[in-house]
C-alpha atoms as a PDB file:
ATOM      1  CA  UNK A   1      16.959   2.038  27.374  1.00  0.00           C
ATOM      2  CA  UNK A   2      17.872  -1.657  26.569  1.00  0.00           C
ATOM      3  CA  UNK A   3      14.349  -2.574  28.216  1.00  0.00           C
ATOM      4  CA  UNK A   4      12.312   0.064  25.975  1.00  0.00           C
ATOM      5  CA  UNK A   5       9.541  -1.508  23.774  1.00  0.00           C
ATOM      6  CA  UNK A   6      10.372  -1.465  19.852  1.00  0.00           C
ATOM      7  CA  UNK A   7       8.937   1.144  18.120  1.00  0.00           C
ATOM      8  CA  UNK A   8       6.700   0.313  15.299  1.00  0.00           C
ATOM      9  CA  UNK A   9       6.886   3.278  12.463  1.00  0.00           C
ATOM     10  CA  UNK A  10       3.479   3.332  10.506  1.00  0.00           C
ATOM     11  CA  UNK A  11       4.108   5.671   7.247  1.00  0.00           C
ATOM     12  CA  UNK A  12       0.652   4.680   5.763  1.00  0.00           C
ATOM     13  CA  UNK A  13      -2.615   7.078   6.332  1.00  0.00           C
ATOM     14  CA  UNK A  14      -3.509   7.371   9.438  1.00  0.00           C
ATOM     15  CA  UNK A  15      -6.527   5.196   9.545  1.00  0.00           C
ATOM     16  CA  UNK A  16      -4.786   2.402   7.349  1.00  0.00           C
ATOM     17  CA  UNK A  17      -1.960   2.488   9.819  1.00  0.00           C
ATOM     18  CA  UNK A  18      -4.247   2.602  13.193  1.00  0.00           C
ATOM     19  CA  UNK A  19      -6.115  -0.700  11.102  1.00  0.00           C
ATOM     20  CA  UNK A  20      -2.604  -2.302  10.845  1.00  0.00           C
ATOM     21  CA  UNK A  21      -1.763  -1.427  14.777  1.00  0.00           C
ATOM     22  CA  UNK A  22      -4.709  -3.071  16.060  1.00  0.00           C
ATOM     23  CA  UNK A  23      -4.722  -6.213  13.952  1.00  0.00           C
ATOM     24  CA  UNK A  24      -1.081  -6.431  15.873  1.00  0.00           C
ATOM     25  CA  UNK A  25      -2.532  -5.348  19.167  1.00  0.00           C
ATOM     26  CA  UNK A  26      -5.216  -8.005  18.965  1.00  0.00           C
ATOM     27  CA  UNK A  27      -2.477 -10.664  18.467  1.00  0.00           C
ATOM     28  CA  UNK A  28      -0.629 -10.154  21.763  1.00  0.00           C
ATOM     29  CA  UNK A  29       2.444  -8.043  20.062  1.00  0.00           C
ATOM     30  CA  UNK A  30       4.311  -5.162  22.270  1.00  0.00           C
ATOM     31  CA  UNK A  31       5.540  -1.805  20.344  1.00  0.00           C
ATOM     32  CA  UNK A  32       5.112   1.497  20.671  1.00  0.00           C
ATOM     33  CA  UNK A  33       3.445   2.891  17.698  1.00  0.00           C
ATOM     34  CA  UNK A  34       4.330   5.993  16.141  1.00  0.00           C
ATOM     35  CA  UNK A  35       1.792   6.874  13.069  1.00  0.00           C
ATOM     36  CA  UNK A  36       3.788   9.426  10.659  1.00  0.00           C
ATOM     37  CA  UNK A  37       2.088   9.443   6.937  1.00  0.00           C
ATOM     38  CA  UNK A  38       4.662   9.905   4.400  1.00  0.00           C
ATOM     39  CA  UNK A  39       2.073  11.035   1.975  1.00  0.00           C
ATOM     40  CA  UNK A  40      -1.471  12.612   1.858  1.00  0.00           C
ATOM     41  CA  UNK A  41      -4.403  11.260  -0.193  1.00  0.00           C
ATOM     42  CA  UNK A  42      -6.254  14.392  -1.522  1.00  0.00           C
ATOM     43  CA  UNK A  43      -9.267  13.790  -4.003  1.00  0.00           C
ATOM     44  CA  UNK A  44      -8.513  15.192  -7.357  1.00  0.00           C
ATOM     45  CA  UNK A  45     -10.727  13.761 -10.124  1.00  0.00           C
ATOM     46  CA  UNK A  46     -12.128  14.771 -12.493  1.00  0.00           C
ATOM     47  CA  UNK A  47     -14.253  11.926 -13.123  1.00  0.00           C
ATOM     48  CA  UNK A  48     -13.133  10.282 -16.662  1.00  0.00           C
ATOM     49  CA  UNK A  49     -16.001   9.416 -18.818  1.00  0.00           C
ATOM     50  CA  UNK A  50     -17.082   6.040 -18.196  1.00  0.00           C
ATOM     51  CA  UNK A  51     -19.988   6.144 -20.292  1.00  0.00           C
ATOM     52  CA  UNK A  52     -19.165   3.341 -22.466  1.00  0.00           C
ATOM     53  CA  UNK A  53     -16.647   1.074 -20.083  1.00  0.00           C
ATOM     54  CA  UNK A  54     -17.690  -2.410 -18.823  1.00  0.00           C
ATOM     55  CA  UNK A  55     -15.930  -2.433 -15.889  1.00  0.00           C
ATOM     56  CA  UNK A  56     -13.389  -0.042 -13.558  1.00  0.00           C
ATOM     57  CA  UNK A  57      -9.704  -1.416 -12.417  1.00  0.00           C
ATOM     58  CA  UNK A  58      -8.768  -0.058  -8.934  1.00  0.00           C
ATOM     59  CA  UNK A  59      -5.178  -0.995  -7.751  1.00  0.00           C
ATOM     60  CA  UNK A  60      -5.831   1.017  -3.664  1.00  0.00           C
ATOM     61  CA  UNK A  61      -8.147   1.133  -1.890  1.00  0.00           C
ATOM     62  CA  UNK A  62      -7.136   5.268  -2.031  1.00  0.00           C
ATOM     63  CA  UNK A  63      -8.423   5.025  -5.586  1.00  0.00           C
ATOM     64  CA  UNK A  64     -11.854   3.407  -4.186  1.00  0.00           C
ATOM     65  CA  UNK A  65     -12.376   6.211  -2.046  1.00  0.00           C
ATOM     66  CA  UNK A  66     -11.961   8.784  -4.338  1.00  0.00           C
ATOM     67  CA  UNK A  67     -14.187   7.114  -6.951  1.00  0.00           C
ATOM     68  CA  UNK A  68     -16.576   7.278  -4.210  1.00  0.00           C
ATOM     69  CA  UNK A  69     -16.252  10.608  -3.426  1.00  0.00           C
ATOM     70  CA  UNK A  70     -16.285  12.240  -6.329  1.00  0.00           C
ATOM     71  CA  UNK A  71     -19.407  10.083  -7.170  1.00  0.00           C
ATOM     72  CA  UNK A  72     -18.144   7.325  -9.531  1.00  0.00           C
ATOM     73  CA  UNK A  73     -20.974   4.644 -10.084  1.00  0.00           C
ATOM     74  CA  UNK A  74     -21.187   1.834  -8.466  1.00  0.00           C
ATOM     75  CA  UNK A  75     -22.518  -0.707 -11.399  1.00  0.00           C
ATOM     76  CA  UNK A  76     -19.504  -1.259 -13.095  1.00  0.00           C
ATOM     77  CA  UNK A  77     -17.740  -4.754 -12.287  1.00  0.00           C
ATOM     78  CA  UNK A  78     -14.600  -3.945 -10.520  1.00  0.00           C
ATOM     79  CA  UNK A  79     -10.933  -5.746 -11.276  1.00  0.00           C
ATOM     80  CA  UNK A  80      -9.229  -5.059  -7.516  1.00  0.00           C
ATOM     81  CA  UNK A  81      -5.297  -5.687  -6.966  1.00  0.00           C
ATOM     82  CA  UNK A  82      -5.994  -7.405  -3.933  1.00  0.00           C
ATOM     83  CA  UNK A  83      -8.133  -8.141  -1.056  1.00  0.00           C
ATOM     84  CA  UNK A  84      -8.493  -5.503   0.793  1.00  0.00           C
ATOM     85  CA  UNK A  85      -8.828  -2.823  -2.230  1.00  0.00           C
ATOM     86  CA  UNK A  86     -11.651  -5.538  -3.287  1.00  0.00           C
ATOM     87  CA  UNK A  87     -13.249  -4.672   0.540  1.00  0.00           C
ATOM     88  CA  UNK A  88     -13.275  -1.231   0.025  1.00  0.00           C
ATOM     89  CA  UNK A  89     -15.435  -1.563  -3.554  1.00  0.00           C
ATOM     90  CA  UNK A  90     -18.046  -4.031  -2.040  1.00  0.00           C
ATOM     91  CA  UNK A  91     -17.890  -1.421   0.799  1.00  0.00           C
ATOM     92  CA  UNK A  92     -18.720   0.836  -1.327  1.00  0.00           C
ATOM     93  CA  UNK A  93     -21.146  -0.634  -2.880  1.00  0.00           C
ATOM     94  CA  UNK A  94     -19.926  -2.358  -5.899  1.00  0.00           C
ATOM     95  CA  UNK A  95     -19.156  -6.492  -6.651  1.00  0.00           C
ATOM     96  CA  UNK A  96     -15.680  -6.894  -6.775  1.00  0.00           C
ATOM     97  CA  UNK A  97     -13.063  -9.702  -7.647  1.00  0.00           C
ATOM     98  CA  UNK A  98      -9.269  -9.828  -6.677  1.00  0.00           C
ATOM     99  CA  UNK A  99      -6.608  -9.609  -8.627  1.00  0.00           C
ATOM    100  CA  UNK A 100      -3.992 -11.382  -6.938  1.00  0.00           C
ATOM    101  CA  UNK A 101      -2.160  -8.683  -4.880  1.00  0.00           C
ATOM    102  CA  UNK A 102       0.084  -7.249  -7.771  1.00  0.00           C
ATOM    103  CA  UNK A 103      -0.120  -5.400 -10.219  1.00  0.00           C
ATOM    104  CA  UNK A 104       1.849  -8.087 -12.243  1.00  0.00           C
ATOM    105  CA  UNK A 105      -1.094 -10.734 -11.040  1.00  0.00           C
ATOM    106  CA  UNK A 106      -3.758  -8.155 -11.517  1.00  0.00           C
ATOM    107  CA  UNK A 107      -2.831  -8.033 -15.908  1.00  0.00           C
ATOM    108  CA  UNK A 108      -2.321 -11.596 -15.735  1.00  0.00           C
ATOM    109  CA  UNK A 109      -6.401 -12.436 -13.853  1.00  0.00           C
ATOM    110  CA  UNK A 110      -8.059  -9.892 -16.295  1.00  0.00           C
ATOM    111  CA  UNK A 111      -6.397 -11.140 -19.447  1.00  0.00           C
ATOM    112  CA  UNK A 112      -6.768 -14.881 -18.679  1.00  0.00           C
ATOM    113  CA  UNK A 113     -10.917 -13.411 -17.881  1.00  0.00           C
ATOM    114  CA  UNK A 114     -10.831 -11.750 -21.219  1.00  0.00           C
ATOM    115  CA  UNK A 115     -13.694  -9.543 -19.589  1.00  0.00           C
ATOM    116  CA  UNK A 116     -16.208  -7.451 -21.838  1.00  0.00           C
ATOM    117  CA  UNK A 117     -14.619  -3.984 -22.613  1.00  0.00           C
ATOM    118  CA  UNK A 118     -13.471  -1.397 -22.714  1.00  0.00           C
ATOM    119  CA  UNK A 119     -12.417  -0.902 -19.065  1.00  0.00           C
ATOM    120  CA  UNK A 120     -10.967   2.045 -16.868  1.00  0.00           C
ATOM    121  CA  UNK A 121      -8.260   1.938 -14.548  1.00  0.00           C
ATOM    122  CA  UNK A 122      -8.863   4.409 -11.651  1.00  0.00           C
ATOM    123  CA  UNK A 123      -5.439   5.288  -9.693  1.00  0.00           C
ATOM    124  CA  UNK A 124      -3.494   8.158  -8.063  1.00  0.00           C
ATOM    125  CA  UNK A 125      -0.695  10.664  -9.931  1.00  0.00           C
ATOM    126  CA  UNK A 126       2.057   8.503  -8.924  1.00  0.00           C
ATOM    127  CA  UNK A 127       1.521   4.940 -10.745  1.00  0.00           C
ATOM    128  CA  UNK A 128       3.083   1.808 -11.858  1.00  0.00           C
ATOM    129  CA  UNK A 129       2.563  -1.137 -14.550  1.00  0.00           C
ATOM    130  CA  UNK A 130       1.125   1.081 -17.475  1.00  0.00           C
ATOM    131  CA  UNK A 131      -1.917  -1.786 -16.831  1.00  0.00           C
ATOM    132  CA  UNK A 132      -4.127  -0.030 -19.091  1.00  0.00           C
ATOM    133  CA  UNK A 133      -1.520   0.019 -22.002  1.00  0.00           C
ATOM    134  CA  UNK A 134      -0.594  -3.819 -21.274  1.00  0.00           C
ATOM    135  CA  UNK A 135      -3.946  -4.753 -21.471  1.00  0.00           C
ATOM    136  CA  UNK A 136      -4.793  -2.686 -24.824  1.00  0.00           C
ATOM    137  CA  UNK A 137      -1.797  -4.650 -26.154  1.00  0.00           C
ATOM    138  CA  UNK A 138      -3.082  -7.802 -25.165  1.00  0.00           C
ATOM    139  CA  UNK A 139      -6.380  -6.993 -27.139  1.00  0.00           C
ATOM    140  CA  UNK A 140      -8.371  -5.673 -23.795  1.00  0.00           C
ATOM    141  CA  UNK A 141      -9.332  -2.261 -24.277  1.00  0.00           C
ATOM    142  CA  UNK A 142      -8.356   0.020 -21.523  1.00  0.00           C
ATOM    143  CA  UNK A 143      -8.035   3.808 -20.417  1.00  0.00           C
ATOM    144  CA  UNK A 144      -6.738   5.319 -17.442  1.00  0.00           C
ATOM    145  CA  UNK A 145      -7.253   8.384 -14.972  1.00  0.00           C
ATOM    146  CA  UNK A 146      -6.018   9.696 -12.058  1.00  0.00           C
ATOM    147  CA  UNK A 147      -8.705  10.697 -10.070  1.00  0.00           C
ATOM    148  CA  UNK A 148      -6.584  11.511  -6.757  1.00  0.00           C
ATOM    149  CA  UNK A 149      -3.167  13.167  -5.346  1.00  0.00           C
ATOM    150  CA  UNK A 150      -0.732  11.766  -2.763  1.00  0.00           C
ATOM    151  CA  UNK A 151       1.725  14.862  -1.935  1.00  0.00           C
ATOM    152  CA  UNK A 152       4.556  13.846   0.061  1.00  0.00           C
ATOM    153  CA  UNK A 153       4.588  14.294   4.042  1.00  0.00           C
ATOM    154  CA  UNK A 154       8.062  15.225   6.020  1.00  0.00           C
ATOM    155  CA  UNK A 155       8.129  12.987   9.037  1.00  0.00           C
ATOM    156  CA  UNK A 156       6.856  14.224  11.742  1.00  0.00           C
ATOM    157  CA  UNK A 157       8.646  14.878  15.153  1.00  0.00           C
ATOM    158  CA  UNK A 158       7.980  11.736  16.841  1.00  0.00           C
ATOM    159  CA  UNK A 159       9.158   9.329  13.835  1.00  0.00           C
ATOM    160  CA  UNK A 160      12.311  11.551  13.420  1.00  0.00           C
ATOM    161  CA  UNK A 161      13.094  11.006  17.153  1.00  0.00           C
ATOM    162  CA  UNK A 162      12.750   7.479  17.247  1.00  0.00           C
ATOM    163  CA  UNK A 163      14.699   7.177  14.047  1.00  0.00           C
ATOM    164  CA  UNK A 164      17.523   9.114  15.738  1.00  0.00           C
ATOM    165  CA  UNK A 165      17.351   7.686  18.807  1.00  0.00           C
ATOM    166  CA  UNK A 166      18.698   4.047  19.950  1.00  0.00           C
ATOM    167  CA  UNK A 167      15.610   1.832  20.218  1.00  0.00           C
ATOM    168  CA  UNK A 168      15.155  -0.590  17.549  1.00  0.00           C
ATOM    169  CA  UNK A 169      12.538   0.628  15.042  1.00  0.00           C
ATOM    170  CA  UNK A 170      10.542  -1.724  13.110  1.00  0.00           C
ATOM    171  CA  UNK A 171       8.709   0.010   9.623  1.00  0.00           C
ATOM    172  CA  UNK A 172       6.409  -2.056   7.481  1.00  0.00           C
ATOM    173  CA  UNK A 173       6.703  -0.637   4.142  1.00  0.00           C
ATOM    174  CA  UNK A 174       3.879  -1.380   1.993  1.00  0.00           C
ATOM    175  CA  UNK A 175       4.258   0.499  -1.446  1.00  0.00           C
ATOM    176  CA  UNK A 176       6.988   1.892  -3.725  1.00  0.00           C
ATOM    177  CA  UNK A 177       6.179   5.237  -3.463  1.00  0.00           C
ATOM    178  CA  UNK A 178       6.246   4.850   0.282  1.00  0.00           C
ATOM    179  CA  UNK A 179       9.532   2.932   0.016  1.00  0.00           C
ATOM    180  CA  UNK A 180      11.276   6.025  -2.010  1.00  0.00           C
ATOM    181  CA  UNK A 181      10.169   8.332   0.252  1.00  0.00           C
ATOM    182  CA  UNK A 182      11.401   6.506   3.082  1.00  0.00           C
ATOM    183  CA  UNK A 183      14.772   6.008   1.523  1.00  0.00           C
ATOM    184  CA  UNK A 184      15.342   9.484   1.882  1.00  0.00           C
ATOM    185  CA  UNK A 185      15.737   9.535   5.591  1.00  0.00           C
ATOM    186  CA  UNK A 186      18.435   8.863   7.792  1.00  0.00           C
ATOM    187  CA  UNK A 187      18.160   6.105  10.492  1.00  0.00           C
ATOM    188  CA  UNK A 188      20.653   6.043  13.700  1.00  0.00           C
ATOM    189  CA  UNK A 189      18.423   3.735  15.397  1.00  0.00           C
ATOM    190  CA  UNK A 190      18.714  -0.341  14.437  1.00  0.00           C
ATOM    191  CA  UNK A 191      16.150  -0.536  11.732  1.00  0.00           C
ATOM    192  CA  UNK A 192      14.057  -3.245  10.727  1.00  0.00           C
ATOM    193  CA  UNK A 193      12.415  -3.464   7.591  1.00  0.00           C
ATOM    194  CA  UNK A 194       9.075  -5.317   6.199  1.00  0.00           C
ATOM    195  CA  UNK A 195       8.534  -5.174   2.944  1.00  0.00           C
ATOM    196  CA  UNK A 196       5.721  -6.129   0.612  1.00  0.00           C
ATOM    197  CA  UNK A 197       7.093  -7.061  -2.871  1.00  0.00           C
ATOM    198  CA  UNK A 198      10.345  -6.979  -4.670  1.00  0.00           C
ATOM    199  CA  UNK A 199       9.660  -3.454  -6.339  1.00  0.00           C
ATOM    200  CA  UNK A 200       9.234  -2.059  -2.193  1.00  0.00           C
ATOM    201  CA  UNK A 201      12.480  -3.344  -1.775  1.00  0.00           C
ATOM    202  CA  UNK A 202      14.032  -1.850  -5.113  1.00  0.00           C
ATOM    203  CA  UNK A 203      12.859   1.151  -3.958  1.00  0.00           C
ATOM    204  CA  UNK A 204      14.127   1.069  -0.674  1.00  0.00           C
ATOM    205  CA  UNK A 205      17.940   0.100  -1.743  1.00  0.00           C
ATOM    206  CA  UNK A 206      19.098   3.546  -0.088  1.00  0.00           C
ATOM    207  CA  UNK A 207      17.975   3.144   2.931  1.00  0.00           C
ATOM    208  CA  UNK A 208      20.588   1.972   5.367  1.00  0.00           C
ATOM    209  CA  UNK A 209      18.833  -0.918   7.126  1.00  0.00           C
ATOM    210  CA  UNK A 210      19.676  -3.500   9.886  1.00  0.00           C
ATOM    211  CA  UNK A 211      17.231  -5.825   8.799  1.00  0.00           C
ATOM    212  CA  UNK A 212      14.847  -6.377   5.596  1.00  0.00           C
ATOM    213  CA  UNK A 213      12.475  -9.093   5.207  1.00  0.00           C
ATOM    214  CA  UNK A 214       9.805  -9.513   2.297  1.00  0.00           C
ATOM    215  CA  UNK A 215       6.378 -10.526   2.236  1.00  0.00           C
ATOM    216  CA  UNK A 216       5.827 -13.997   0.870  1.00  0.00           C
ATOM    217  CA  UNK A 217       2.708 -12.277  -0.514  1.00  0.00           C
ATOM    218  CA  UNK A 218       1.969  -8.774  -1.568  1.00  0.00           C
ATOM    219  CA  UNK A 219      -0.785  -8.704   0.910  1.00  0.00           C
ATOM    220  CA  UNK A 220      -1.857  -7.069   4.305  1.00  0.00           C
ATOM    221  CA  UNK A 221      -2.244 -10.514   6.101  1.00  0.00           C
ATOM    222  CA  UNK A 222       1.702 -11.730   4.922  1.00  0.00           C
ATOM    223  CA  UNK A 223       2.514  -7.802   6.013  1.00  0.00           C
ATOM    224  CA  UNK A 224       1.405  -8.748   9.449  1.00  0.00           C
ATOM    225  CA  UNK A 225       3.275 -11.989   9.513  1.00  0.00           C
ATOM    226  CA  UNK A 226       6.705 -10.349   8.705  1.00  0.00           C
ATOM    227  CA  UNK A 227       6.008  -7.645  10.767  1.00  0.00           C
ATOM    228  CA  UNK A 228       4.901  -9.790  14.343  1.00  0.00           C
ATOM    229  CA  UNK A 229       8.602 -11.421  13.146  1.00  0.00           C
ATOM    230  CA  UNK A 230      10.380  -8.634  13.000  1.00  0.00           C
ATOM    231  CA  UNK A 231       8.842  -7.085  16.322  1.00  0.00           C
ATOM    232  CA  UNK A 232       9.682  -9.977  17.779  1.00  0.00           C
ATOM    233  CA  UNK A 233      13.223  -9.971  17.216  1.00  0.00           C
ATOM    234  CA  UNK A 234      13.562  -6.305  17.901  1.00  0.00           C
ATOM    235  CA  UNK A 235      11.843  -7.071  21.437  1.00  0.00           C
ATOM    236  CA  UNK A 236      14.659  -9.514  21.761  1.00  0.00           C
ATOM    237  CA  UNK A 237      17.021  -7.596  20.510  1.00  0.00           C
ATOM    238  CA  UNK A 238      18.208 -10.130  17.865  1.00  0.00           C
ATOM    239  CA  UNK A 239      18.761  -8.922  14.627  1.00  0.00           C
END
């Protein structure tokens, strides 16, 4: 067992966390993957009225794809939380500008804009930062909807295994509502954490760990540079 490759817990989608896998792949990391959603993304809407906004807020790329789905247009400017929810609106087919990776840095952008409005914020049932009523307060106009669902997913029987087992498991953890969910497990196996902002790690405080490092930016690319660290001291068995 001692010589057994880390395993690498993905709790994200499983296209998100196949993304995330390769981009790790392609940089020369070794890990044994094991993809195990802790939540489902399941298109809701309905569609809010957006008759009268001047531009849409979308905080995941989950909320892009709904939008899109359930037909949202496409010629609204879009306020995005970070890069790669910005990718999925040009994507999609709409101009885009980032926010800064945060919701925090996201209120702070539009309100230093001082955009035209009003302007909608498109998210999922389970949200944080109350951005539209921040930005009302600051004299912004703003709305919200959730336009999709993300029901909670038991592990499956692979990620409980390796979480019971005695290989060193490695879990990038990339939202709160992942982070909560994932404090509700049990780990017997060494586990090292990687998370991507301070309210991750808030959420995770449960969550018996052997390691825990944060992003030095709430942002896929940092992710990746925690995570190849954290990898690489679980290949070494140093943490």
């Amino acid at each position: 067992m001692p010589d057994a490759l880390p395993v690498l817990l993905l709790t994200r989608p499983q296209a998100a966390s196949e993304r995330f896998a390769a981009r790790l792949r392609q940089d020369g990391l070794k890990f044994r993957a094991v993809i195990s959603p802790l939540f489902a993304v399941e298109v809701t809407g309905p569609l809010p009225d957006v008759s009268q906004a001047r531009g849409l807020i979308f905080t995941s790329a989950n909320g892009v794809m709904a939008w899109q789905v359930l037909g949202g247009r496409t010629d609204l400017p879009v306020f995005a939380v970070g890069p790669a929810t910005a990718r999925a609106a040009e994507a999609a087919g709409m101009h885009a500008q980032e926010g800064g990776g945060s919701a925090e840095e996201l209120i702070r952008h539009i309100i230093a804009q001082r955009p035209p409005a009003p302007l909608v914020h498109l998210h999922g049932t389970h949200v944080r930062g109350d951005i539209a009523a921040r930005l009302s307060a600051a004299g912004i106009a703003c709305t919200s909807a959730a336009i999709y669902d993300q029901p909670p997913c038991p592990l499956n029987t692979e990620a409980r295994a390796a979480l019971d087992g005695q290989v060193p498991v490695v879990a990038p953890v990339f939202s709160p509502r992942t982070g909560e969910l994932l404090a509700k497990e049990c780990a017997k196996a060494p586990l090292l954490v990687a998370a991507m902002s301070q309210a991750v790690v808030n959420a995770l405080m449960p969550l018996h760990k052997r390691n825990l490092k944060v992003a030095e930016r709430p942002e896929s690319e940092a992710m990746r540079e925690v995570v190849s660290d954290l990898l690489n001291r679980a290949l070494a068995r140093d943490y």
